[in-house]
N, C-alpha and C. Protein backbone atom coordinates (compact mmCIF):
# COMPACT_ATOMS: atom_id res chain seq x y z
N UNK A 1 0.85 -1.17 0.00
CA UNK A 1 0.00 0.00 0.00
C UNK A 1 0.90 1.24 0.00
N UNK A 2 0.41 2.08 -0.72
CA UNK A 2 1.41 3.29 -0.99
C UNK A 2 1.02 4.33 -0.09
N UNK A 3 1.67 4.65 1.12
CA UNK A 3 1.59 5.61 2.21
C UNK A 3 1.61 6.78 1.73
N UNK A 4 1.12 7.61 1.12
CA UNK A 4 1.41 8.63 0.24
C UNK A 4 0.32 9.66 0.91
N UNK A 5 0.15 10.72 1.79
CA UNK A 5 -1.07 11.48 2.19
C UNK A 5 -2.10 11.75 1.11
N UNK A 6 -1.12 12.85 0.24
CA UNK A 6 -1.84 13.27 -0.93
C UNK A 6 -2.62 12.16 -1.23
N UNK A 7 -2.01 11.30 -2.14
CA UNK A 7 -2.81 10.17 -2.58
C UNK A 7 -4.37 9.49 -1.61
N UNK A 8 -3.77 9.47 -0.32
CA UNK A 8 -4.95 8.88 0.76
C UNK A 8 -6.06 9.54 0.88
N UNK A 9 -6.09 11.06 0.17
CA UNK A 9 -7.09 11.46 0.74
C UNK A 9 -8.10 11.23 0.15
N UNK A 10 -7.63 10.85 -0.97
CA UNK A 10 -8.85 10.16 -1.99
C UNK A 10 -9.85 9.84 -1.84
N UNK A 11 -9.01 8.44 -0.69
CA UNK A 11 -9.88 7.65 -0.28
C UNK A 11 -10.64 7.63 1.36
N UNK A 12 -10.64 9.27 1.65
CA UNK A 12 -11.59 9.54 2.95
C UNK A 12 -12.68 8.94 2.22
N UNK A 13 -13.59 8.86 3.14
CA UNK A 13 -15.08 8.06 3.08
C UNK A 13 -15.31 6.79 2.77
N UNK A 14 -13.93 6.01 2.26
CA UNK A 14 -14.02 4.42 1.68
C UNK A 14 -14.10 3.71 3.21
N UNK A 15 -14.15 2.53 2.32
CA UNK A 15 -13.77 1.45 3.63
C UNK A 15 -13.20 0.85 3.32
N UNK A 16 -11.97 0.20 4.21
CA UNK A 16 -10.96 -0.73 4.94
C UNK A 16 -11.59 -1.84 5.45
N UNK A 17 -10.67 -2.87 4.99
CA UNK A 17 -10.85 -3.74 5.70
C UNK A 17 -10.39 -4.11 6.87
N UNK A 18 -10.25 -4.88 8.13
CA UNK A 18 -9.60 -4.33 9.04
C UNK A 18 -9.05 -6.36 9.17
N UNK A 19 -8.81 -6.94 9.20
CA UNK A 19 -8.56 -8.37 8.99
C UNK A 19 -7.37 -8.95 10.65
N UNK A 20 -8.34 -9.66 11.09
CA UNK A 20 -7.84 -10.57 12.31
C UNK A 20 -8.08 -12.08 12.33
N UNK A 21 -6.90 -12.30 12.03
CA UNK A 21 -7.13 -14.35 11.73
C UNK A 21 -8.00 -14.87 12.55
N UNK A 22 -8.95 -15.33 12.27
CA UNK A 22 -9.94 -16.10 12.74
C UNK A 22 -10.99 -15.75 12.76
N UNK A 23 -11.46 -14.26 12.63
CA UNK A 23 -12.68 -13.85 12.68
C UNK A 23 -13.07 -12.66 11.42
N UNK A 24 -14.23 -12.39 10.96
CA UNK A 24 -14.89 -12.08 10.06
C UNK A 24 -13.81 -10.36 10.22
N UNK A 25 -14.07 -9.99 8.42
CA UNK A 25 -13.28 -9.09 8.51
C UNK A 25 -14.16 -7.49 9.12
N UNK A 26 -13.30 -6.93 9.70
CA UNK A 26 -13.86 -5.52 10.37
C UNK A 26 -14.44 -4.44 9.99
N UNK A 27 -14.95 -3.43 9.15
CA UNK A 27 -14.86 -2.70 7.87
C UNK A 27 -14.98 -0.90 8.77
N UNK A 28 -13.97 -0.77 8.42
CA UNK A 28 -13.92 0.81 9.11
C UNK A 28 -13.65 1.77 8.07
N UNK A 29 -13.53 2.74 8.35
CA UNK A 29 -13.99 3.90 7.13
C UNK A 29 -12.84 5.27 7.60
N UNK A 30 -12.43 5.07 6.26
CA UNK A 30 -11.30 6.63 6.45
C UNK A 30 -11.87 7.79 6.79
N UNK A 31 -11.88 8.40 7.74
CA UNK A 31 -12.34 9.83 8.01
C UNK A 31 -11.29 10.95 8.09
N UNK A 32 -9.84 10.35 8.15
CA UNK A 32 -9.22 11.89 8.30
C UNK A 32 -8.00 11.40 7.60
N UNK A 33 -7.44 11.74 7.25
CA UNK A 33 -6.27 11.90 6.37
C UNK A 33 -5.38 13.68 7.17
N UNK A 34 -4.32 13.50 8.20
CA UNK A 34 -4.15 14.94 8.88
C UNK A 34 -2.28 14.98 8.70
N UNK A 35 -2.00 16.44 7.82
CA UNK A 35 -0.26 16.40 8.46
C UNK A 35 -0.15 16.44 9.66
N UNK A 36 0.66 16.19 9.91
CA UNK A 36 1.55 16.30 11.89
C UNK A 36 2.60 17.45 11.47
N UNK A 37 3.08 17.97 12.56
CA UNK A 37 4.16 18.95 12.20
C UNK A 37 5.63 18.23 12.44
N UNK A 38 6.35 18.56 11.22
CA UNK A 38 7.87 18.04 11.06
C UNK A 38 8.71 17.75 12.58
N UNK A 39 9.54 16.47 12.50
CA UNK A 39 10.02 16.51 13.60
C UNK A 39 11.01 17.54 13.86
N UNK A 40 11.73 17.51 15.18
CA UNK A 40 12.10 18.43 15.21
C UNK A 40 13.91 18.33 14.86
N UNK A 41 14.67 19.08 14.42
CA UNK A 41 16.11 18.82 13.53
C UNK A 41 16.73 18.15 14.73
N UNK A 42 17.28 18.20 15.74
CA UNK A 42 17.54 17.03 16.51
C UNK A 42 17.49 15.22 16.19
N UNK A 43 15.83 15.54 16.28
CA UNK A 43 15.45 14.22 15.76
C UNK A 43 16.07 13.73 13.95
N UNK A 44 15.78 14.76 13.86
CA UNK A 44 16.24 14.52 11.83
C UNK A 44 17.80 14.09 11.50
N UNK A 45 18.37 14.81 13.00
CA UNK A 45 20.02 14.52 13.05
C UNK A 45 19.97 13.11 13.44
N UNK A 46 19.54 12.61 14.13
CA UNK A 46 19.94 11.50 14.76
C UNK A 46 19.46 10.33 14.06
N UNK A 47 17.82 10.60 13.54
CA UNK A 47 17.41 9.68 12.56
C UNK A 47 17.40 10.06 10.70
N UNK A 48 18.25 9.90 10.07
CA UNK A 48 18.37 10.44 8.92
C UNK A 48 17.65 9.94 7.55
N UNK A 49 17.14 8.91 8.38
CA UNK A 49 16.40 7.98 7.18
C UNK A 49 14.78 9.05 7.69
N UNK A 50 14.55 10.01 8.20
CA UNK A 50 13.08 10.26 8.33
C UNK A 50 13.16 11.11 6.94
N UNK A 51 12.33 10.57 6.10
CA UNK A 51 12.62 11.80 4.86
C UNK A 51 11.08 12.47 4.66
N UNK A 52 10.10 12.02 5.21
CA UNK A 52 8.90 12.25 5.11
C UNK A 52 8.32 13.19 6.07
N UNK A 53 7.31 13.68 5.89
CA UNK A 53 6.64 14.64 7.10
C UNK A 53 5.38 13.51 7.48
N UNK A 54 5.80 13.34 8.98
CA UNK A 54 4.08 12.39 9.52
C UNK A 54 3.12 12.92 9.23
N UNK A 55 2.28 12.06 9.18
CA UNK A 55 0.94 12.24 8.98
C UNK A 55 -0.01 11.05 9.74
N UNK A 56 -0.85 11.54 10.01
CA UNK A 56 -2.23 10.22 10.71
C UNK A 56 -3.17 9.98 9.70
N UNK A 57 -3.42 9.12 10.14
CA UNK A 57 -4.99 8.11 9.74
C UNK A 57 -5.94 7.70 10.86
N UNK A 58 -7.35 8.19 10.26
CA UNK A 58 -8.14 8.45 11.57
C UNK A 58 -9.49 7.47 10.82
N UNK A 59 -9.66 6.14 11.34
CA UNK A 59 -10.23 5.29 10.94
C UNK A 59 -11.38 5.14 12.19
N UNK A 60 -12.84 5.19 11.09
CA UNK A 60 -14.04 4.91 12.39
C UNK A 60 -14.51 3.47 12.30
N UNK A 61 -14.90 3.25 13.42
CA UNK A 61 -15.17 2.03 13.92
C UNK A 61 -16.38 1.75 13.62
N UNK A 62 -16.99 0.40 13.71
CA UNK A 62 -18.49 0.35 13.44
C UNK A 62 -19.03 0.21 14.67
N UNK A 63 -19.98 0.59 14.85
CA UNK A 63 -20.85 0.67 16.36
C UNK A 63 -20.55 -0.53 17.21
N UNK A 64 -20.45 -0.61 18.19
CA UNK A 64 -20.46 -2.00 18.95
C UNK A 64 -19.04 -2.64 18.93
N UNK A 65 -17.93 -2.71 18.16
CA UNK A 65 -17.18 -3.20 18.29
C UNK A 65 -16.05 -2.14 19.16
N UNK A 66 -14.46 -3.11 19.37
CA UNK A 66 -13.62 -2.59 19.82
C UNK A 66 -12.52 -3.15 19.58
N UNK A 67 -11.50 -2.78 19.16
CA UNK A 67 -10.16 -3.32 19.33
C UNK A 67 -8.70 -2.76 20.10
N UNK A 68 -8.05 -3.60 20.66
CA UNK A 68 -7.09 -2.75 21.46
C UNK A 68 -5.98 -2.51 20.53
N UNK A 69 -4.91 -1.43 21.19
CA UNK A 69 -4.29 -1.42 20.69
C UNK A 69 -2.96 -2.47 19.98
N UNK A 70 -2.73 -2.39 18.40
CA UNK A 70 -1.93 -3.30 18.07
C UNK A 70 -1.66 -3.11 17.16
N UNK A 71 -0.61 -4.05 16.24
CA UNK A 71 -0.49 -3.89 14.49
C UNK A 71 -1.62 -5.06 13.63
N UNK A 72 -2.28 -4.27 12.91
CA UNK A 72 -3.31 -5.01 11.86
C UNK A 72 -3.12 -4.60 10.83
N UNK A 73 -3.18 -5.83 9.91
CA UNK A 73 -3.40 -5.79 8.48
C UNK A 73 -4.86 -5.17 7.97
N UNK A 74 -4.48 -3.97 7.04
CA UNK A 74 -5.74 -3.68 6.83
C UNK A 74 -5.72 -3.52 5.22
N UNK A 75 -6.94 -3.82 4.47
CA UNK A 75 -6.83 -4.46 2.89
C UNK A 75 -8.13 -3.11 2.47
N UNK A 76 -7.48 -2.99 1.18
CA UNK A 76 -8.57 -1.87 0.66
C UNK A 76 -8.24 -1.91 -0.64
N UNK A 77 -9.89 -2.24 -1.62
CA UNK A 77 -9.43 -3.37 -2.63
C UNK A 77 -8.97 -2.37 -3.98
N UNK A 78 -8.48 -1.18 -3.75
CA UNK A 78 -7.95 -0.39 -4.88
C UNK A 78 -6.41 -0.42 -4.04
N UNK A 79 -5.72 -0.35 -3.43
CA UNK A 79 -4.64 -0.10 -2.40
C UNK A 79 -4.30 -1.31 -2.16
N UNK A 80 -4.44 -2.44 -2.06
CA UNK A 80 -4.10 -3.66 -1.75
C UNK A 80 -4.02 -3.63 0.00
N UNK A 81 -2.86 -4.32 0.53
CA UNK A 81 -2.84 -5.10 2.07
C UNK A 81 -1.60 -4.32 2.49
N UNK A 82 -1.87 -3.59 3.97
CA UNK A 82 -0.74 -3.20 4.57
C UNK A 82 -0.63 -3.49 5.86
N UNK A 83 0.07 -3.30 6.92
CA UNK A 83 -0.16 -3.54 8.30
C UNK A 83 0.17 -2.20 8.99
N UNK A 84 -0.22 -1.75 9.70
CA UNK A 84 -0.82 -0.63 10.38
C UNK A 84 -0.74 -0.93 11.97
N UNK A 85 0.10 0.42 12.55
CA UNK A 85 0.06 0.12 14.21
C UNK A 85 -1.75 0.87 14.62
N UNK A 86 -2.20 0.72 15.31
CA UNK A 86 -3.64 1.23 15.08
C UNK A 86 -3.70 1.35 16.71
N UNK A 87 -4.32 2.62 17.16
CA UNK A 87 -4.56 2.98 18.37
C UNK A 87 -6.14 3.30 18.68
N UNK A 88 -6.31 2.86 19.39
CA UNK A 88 -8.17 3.25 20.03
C UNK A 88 -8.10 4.92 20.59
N UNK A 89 -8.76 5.86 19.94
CA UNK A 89 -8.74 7.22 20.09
C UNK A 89 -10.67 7.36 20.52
N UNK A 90 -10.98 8.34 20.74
CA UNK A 90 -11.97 9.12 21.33
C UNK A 90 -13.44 8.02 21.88
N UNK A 91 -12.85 7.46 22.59
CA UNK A 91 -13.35 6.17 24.09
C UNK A 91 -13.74 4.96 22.59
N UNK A 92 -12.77 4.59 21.92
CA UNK A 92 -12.41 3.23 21.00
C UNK A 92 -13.67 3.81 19.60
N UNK A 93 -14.06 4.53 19.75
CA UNK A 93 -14.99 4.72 18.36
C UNK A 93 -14.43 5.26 17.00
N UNK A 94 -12.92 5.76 17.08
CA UNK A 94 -11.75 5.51 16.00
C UNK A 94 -10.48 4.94 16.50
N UNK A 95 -10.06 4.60 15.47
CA UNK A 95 -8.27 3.71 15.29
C UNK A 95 -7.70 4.70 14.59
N UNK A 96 -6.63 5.37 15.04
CA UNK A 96 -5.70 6.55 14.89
C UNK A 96 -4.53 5.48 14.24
N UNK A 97 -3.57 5.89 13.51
CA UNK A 97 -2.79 5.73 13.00
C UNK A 97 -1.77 6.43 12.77
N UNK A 98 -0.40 6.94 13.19
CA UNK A 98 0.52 7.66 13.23
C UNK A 98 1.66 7.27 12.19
N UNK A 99 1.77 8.10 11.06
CA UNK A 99 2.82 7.26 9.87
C UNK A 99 4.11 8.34 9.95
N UNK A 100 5.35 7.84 9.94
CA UNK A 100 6.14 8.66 9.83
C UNK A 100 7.37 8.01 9.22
């Protein structure tokens, strides 16, 4: 899957698949596509491979469910399959995503 912001924002309003071995797949829905502000040159010194500016992914949940925090594969059938660290944000009703 091509981490690309620009490109992602495309696909606000689609749905994701959200995929956990053994059970039916999850289907959550892009709602935010957001820059983060550049790290700070310290950090850029020390890590030199950061060549990108972060950005999040702000994925909603479907009613009733929950997942904790972890890395999931999530499939989106124009984008193909990626794995994603995914965090429970505003009391688990989105999965935040921090890319950098």
């Amino acid at each position: 899957m091509d981490l690309d912001p620009k490109q992602l924002k495309e696909f606000i309003g689609e749905e994701f698949s959200l995929l956990i071995e053994g059970q039916p797949a999850l289907a959550l829905v892009l709602r935010e596509v957001e820059a983060l502000p550049p790290p700070p040159q310290d950090a850029l010194a020390q890590f030199p491979n950061l060549r990108r500016r972060p950005f999040s992914l702000l994925f909603e949940m479907p009613k009733g469910f929950f997942v904790s925090q972890n890395t999931y594969r999530l499939r989106h059938e124009a984008l193909g399959e990626s794995d994603f660290f995914l965090v429970p944000v505003e009391a688990g009703a989105y999965l935040q995503s921090v890319i950098s």
